[in-house]
C-alpha atoms as a PDB file:
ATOM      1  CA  UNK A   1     104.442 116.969 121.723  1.00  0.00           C
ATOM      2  CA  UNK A   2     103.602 115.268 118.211  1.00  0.00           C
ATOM      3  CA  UNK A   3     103.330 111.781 119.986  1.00  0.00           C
ATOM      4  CA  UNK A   4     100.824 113.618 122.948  1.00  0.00           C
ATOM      5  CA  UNK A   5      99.064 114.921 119.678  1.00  0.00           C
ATOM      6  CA  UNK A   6      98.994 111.772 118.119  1.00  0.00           C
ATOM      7  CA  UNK A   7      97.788 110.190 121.680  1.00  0.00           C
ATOM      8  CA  UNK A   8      94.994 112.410 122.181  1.00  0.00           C
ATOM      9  CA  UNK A   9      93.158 111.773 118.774  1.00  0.00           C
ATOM     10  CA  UNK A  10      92.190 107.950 119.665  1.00  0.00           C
ATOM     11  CA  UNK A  11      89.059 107.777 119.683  1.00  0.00           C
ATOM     12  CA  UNK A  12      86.740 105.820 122.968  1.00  0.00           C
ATOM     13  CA  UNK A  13      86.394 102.866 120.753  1.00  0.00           C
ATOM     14  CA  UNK A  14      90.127 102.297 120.860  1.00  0.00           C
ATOM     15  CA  UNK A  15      91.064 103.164 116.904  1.00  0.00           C
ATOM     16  CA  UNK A  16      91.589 106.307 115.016  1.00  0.00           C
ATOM     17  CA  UNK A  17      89.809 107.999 112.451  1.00  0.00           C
ATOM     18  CA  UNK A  18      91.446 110.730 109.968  1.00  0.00           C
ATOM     19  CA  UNK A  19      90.539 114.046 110.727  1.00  0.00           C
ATOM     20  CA  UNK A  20      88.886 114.219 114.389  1.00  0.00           C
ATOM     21  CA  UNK A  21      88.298 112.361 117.869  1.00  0.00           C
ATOM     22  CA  UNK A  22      84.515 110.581 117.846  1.00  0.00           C
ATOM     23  CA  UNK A  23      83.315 111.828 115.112  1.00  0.00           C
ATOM     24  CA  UNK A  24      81.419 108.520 114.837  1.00  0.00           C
ATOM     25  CA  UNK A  25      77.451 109.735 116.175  1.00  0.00           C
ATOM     26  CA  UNK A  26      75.517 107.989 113.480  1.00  0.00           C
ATOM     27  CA  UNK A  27      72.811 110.538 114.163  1.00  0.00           C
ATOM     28  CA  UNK A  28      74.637 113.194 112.604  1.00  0.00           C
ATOM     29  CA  UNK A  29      74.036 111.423 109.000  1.00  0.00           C
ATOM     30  CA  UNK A  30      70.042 112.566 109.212  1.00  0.00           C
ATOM     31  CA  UNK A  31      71.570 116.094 108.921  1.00  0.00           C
ATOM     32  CA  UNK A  32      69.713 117.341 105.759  1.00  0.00           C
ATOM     33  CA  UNK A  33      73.616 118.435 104.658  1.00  0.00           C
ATOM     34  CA  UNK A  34      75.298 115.200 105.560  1.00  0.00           C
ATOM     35  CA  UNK A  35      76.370 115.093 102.046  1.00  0.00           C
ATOM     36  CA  UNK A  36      76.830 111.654 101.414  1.00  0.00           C
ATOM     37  CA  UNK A  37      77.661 110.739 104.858  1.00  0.00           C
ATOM     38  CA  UNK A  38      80.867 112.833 104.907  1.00  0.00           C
ATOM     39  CA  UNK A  39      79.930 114.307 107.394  1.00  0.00           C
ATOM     40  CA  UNK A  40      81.180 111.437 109.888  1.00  0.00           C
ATOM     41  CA  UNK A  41      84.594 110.618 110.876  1.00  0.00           C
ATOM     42  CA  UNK A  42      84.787 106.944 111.651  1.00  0.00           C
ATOM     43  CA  UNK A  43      87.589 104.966 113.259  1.00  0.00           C
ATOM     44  CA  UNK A  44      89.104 102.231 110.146  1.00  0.00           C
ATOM     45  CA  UNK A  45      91.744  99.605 110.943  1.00  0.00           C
ATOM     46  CA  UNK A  46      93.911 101.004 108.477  1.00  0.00           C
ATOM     47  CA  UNK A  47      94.449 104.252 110.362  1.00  0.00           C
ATOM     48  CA  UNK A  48      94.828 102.405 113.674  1.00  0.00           C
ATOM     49  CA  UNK A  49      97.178 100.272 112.331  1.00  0.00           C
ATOM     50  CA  UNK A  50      99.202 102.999 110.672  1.00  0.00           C
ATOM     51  CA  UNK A  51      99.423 104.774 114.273  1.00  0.00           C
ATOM     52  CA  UNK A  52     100.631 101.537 115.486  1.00  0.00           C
ATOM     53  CA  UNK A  53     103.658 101.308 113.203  1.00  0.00           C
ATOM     54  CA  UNK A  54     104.191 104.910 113.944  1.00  0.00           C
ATOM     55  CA  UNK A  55     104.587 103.894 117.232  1.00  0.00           C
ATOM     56  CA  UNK A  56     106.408 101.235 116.169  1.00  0.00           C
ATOM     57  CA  UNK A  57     109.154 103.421 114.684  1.00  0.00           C
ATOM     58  CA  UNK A  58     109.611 105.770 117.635  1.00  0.00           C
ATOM     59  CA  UNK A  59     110.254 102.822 120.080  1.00  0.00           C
ATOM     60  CA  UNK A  60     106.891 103.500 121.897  1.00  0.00           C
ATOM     61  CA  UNK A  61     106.020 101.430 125.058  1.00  0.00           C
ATOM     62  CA  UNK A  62     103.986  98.474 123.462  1.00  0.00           C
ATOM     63  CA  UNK A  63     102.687  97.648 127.062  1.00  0.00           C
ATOM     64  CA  UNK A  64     101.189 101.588 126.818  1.00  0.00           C
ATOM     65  CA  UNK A  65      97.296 101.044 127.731  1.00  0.00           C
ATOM     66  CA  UNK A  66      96.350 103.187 124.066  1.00  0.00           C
ATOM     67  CA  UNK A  67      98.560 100.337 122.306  1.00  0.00           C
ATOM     68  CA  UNK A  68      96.184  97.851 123.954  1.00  0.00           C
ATOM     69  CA  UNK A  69      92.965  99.350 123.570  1.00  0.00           C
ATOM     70  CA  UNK A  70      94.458  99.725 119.764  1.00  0.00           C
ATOM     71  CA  UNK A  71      95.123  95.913 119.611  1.00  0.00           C
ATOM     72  CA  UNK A  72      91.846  95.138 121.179  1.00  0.00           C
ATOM     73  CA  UNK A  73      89.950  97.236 118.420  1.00  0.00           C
ATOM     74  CA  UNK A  74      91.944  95.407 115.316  1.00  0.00           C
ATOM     75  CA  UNK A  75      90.631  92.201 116.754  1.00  0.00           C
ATOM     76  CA  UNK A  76      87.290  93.157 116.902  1.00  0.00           C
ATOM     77  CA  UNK A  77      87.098  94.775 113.582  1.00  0.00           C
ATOM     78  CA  UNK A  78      88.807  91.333 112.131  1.00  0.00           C
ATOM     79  CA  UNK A  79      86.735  90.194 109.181  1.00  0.00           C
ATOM     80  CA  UNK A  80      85.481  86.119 110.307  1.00  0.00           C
ATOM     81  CA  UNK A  81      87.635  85.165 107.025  1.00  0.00           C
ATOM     82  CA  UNK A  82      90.680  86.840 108.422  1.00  0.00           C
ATOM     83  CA  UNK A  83      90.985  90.419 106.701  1.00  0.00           C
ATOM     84  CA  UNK A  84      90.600  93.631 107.911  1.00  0.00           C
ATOM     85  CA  UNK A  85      88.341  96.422 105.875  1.00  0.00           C
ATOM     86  CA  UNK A  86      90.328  99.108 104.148  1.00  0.00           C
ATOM     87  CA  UNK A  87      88.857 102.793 104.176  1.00  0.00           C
ATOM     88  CA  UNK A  88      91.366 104.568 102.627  1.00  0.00           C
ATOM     89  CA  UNK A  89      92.737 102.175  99.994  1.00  0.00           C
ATOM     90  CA  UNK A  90      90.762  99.718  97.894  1.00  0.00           C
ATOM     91  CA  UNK A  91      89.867  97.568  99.597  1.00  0.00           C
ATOM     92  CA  UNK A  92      90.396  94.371 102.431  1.00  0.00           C
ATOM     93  CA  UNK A  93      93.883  94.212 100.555  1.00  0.00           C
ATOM     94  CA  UNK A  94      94.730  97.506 101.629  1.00  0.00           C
ATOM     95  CA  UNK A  95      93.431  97.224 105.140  1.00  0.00           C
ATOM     96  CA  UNK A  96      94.664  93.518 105.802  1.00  0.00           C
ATOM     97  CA  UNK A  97      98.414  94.756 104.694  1.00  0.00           C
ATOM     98  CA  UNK A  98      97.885  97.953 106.523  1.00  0.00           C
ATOM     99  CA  UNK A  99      97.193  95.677 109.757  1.00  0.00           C
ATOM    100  CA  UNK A 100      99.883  92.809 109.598  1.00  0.00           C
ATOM    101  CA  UNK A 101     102.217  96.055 108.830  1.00  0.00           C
ATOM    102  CA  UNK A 102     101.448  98.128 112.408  1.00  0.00           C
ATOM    103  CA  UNK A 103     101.168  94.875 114.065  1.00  0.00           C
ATOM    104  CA  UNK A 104     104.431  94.179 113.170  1.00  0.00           C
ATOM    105  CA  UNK A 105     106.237  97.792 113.745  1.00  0.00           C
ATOM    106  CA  UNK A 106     104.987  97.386 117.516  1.00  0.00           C
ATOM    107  CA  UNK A 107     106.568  94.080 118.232  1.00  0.00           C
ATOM    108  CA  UNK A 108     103.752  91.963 118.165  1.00  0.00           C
ATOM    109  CA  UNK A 109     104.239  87.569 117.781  1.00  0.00           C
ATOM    110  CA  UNK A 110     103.434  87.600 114.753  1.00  0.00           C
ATOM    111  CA  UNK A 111     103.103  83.654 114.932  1.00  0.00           C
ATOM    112  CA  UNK A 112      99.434  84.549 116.794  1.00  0.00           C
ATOM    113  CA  UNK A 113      96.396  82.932 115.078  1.00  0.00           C
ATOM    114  CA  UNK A 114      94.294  85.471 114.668  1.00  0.00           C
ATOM    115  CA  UNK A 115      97.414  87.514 112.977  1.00  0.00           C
ATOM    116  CA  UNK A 116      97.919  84.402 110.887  1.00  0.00           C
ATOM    117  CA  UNK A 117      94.521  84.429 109.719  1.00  0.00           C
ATOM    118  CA  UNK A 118      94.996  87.663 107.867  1.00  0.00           C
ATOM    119  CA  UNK A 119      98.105  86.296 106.066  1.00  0.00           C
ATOM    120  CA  UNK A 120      96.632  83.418 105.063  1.00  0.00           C
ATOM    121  CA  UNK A 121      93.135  85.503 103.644  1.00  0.00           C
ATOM    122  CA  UNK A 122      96.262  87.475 101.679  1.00  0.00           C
ATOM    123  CA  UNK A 123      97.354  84.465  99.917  1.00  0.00           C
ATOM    124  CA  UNK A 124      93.620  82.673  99.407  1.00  0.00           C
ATOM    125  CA  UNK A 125      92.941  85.445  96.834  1.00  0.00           C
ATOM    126  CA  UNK A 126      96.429  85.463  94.948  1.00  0.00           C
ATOM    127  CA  UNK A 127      95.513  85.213  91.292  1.00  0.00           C
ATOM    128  CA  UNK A 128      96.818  83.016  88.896  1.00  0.00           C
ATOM    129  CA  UNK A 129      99.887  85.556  87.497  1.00  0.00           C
ATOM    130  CA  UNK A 130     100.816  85.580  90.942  1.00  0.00           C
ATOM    131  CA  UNK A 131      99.660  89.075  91.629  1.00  0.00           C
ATOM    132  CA  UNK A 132      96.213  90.717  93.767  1.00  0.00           C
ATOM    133  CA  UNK A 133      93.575  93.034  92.872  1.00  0.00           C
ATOM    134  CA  UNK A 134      90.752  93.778  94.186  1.00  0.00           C
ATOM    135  CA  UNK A 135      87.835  96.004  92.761  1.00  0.00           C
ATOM    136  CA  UNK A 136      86.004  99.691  94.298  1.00  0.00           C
ATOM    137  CA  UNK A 137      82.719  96.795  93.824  1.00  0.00           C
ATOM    138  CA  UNK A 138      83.980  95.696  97.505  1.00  0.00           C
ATOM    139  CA  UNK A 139      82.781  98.126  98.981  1.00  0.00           C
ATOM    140  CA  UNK A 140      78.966  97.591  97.855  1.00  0.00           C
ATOM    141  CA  UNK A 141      79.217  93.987  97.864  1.00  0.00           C
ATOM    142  CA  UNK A 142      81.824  92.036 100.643  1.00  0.00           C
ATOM    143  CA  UNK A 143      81.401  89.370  98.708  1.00  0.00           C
ATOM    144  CA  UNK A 144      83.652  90.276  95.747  1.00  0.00           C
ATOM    145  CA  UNK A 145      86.534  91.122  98.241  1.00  0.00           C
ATOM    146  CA  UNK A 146      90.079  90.010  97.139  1.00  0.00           C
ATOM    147  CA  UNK A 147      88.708  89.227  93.730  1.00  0.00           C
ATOM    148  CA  UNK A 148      89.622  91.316  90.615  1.00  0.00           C
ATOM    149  CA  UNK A 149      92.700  91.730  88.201  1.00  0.00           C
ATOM    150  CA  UNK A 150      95.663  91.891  89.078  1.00  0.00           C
ATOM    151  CA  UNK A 151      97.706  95.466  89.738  1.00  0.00           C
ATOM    152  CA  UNK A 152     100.683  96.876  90.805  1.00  0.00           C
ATOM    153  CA  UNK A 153      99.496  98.399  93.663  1.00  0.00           C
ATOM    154  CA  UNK A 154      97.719  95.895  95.440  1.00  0.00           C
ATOM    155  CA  UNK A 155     100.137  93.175  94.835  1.00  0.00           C
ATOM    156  CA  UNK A 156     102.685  95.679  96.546  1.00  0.00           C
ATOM    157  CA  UNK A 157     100.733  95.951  99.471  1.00  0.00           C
ATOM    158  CA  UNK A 158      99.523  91.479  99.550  1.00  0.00           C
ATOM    159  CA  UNK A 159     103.218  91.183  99.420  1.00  0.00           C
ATOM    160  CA  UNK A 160     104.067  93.550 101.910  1.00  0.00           C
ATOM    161  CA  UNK A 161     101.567  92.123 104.287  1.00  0.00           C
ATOM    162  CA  UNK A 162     102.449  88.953 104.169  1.00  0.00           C
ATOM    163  CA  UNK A 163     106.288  89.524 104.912  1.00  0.00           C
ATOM    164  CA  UNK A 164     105.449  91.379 107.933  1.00  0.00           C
ATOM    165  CA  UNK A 165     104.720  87.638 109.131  1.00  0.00           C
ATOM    166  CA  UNK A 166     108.419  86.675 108.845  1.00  0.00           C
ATOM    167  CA  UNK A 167     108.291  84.312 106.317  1.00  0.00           C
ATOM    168  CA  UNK A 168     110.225  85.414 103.438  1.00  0.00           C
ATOM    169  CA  UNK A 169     110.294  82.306 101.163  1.00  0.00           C
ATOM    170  CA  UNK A 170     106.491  82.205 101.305  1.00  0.00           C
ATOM    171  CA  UNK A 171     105.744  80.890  97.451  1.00  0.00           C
ATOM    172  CA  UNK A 172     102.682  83.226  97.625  1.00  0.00           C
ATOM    173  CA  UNK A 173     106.055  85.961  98.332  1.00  0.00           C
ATOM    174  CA  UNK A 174     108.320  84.922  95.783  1.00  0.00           C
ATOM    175  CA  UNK A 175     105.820  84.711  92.705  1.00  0.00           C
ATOM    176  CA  UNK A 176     104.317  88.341  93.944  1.00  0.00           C
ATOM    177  CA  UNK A 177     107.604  89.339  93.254  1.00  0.00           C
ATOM    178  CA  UNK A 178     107.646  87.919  89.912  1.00  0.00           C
ATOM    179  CA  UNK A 179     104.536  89.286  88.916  1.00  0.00           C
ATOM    180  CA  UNK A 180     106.045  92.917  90.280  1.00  0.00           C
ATOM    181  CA  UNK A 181     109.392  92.308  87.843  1.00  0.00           C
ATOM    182  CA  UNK A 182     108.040  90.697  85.108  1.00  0.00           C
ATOM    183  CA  UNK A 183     105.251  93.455  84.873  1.00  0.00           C
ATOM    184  CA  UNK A 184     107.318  96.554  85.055  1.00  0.00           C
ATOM    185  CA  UNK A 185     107.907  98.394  81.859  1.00  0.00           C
ATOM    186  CA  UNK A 186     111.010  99.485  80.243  1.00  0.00           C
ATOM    187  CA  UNK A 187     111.098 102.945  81.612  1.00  0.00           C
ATOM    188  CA  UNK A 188     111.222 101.300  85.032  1.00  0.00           C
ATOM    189  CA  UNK A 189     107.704 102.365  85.745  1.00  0.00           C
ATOM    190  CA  UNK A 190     104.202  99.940  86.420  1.00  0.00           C
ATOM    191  CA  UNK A 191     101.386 100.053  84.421  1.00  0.00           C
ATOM    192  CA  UNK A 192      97.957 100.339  85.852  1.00  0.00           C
ATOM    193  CA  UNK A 193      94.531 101.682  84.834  1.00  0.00           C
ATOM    194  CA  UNK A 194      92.475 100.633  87.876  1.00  0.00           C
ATOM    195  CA  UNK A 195      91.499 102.790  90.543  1.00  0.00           C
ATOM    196  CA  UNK A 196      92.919 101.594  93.513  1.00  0.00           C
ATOM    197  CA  UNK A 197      91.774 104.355  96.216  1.00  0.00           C
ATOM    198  CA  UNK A 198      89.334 105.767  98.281  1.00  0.00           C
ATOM    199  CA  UNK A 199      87.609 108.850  98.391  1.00  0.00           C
ATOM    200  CA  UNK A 200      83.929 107.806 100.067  1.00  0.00           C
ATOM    201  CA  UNK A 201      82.995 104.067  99.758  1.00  0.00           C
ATOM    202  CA  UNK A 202      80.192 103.877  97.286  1.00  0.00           C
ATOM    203  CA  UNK A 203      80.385 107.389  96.270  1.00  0.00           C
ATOM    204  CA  UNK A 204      83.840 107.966  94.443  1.00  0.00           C
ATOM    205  CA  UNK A 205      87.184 106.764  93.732  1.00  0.00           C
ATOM    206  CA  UNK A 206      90.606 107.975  93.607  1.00  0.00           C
ATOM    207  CA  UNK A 207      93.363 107.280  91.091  1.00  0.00           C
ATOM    208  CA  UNK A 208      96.604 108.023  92.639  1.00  0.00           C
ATOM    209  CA  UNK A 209      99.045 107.844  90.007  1.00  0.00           C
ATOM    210  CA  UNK A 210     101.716 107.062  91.552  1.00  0.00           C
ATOM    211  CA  UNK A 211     100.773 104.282  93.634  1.00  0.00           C
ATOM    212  CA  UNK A 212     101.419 101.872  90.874  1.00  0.00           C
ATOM    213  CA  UNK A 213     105.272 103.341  91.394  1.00  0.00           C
ATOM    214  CA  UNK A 214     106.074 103.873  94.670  1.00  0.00           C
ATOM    215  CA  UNK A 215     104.005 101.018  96.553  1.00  0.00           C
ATOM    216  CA  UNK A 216     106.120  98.087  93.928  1.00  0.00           C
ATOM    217  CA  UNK A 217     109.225 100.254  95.056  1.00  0.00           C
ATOM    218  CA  UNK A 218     108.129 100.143  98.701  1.00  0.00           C
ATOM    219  CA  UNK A 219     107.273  96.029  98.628  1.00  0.00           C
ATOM    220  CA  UNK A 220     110.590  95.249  96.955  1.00  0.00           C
ATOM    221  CA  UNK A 221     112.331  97.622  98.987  1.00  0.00           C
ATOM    222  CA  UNK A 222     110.724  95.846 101.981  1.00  0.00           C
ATOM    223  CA  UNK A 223     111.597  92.495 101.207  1.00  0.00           C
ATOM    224  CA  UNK A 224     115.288  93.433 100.849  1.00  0.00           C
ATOM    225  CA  UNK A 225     115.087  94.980 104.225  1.00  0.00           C
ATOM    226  CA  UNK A 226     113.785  91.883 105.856  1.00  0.00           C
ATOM    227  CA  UNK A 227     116.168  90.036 104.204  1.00  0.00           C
ATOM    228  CA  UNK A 228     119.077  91.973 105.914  1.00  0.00           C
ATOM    229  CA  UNK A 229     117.501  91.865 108.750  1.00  0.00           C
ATOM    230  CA  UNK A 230     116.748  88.168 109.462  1.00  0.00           C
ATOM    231  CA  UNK A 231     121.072  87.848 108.700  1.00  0.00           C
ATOM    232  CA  UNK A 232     120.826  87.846 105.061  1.00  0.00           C
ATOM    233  CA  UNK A 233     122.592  90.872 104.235  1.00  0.00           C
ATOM    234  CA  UNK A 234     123.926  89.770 100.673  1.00  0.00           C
ATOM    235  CA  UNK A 235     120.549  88.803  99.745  1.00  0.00           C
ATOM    236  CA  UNK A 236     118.914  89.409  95.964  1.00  0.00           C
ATOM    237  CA  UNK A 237     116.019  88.469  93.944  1.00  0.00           C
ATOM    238  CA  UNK A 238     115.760  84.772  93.250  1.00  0.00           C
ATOM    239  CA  UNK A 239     112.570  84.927  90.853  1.00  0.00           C
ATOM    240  CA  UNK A 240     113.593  83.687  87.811  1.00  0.00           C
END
């Protein structure tokens, strides 16, 4: 009943939004309360994607025409430079990761090109500590995408994304994870004062405090996972 549920909110352009099914009439926004456009619902390839690993983890028929009409709206909503938009988390970081993550959970090659393409955006915008960031500026102006100091956060999720591609011993990988252990604090704990999500693009901004904990805990976590699962089950972190 939960998957039929699930099913029945995709929405005709093949994705999914948050809260409703085609919620996506731009008409609606010339509403004189269409309070700063909330009042639409649009389908975002992070929510797709994130339906798509659901799927993923309940052994779902990947073959099922909803996964393809999913697939087929992630490649159309492909950025030309490789990375995907992120609604709910700041910004092409978040939504690139998000991607590369669902493709993966629903047993997609991820060897394609076009899948490729978003790994390789991931690593173009590693800084120079070997961690991401990426500012709530995006949103206004594309052209700052992928640029901005490094967090916590959004190294978590670069790092994630790119392991969903199956290389593990990526150097963009292995000095994420540096960044991740040399940056966490005594108390175990990451420090970060940006705002890394999304309440309405270029309206407000969301600090979630504990992203900068439990997305480092989730990437590391992940790693060690894929580690034991491509046969290396005595694996540990070689980042010194």
């Amino acid at each position: 009943r939960a998957l039929a549920w699930q099913l029945s909110f995709q929405c005709r352009d093949g994705g999914w939004g948050a809260f409703d099914k085609d919620v996506i009439d731009g008409w609606l926004e010339n509403m004189p309360f269409a309070d700063h456009n909330a009042i639409l619902d649009p389908t975002c390839s992070d929510l797709t994607a994130r339906t798509l690993e659901l799927f993923g983890y309940i052994d779902f028929d990947r073959f099922d025409p909803s996964v393809k009409e999913a697939l087929r709206y992630l490649i159309r909503t492909q950025e030309d430079d490789g990375s995907w938009y992120g609604r709910w988390g700041v910004n092409y970081i978040y939504g690139t990761w998000q991607v590369l993550r669902g493709l993966r959970a629903i047993g997609q090659d991820m060897t394609q090109d076009w899948i490729l393409r978003g790994r390789d955006w991931l690593e173009s915008c590693q800084n120079d500590d070997g961690g991401w960031g990426e500012t709530c500026a995006t949103y206004e102006d594309p052209s700052a995408k992928g640029k901005g100091d490094s967090t916590a956060s959004q190294t978590a999720w670069a790092i994630m994304g790119i392991c969903a591609c199956g290389d593990l011993n990526r150097p963009s990988v292995q000095r994420g994870l540096r960044y991740l252990l040399s940056t966490q604090q005594p108390d175990g704990s990451w420090h970060e004062p940006q705002i890394t999500g999304t309440g309405f693009p270029g309206v407000f901004y969301l600090k979630y405090d504990m992203y900068r904990q439990n997305f480092p805990l989730l990437a590391l976590a992940t790693y060690v996972n894929y580690k034991r699962s491509f046969g290396h089950p005595r694996s540990f972190f070689r980042c010194g």
